[in-house]
Protein backbone atom coordinates (compact mmCIF):
# COMPACT_ATOMS: atom_id res chain seq x y z
CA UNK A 1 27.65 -67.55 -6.67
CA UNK A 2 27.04 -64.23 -8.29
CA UNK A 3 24.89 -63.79 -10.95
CA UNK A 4 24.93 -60.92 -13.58
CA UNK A 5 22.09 -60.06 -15.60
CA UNK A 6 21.77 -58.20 -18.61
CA UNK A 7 18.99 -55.28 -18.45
CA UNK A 8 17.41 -57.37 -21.06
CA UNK A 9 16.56 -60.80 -19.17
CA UNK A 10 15.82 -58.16 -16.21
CA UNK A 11 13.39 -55.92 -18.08
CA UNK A 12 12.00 -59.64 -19.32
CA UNK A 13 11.70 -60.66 -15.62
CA UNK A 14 9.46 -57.45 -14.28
CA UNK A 15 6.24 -58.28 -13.82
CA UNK A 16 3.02 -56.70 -15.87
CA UNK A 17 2.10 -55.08 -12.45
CA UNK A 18 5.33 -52.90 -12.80
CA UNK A 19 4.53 -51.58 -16.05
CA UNK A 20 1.44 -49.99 -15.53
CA UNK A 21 2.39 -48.88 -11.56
CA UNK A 22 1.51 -45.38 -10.54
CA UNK A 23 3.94 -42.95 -10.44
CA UNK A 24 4.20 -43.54 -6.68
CA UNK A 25 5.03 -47.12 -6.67
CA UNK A 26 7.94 -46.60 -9.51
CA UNK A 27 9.59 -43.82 -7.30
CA UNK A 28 9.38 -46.64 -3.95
CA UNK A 29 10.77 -48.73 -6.60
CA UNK A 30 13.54 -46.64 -7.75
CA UNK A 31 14.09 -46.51 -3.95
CA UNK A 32 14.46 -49.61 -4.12
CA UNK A 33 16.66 -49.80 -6.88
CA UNK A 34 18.96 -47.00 -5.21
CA UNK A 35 19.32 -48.71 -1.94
CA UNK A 36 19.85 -52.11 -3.74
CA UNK A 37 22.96 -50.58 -5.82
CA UNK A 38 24.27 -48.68 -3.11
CA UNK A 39 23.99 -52.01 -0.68
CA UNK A 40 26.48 -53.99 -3.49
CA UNK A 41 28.64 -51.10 -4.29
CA UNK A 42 29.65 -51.04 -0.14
CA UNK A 43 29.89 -55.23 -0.42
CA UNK A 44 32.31 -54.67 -3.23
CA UNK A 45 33.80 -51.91 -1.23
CA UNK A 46 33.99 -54.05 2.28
CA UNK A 47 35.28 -56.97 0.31
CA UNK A 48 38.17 -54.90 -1.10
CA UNK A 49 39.03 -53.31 2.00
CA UNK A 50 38.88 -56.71 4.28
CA UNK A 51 41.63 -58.33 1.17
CA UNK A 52 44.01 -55.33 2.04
CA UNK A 53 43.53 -55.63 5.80
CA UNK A 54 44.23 -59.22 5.30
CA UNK A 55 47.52 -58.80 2.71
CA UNK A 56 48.84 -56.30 5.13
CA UNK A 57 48.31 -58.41 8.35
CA UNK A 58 49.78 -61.07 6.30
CA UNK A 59 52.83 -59.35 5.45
CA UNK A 60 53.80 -57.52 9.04
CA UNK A 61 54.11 -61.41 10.61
C-alpha cells in the first residue's frame, strides 16, 4: 500500500534533531534523500517496464 505524503505532514514528522544538524549531517541526509528518490523513480521505472514485457509476452502467444 503506498502512501503519499504531503511536504507538510513530512516537514511535521522530522525530528528536532534534524533542525539544528550540522551542515554535515544535512548533506548525508540529502544523500539520503537523493538515493531514496532515485531508488522509487527505478521501482516506478522497473514496474513499467516488467507491464510491457508482460503485455507483449501476452500478445505473441
Amino acid at each position: 500500500m503506498a502512501v503519499d505524503l504531503s511536504l507538510q505532514q513530512i516537514v511535521e514528522g522530522l525530528p528536532k534533531s534534524l533542525l539544528y544538524a550540522s551542515d554535515r549531517d544535512l548533506e548525508g541526509f540529502q544523500k539520503i534523500i537523493e538515493e531514496t528518490i532515485r531508488l522509487r523513480e527505478g521501482h516506478k521505472n522497473l514496474q513499467k517496464m516488467v507491464k510491457n514485457f508482460s503485455t507483449t509476452t501476452i500478445q505473441r502467444t
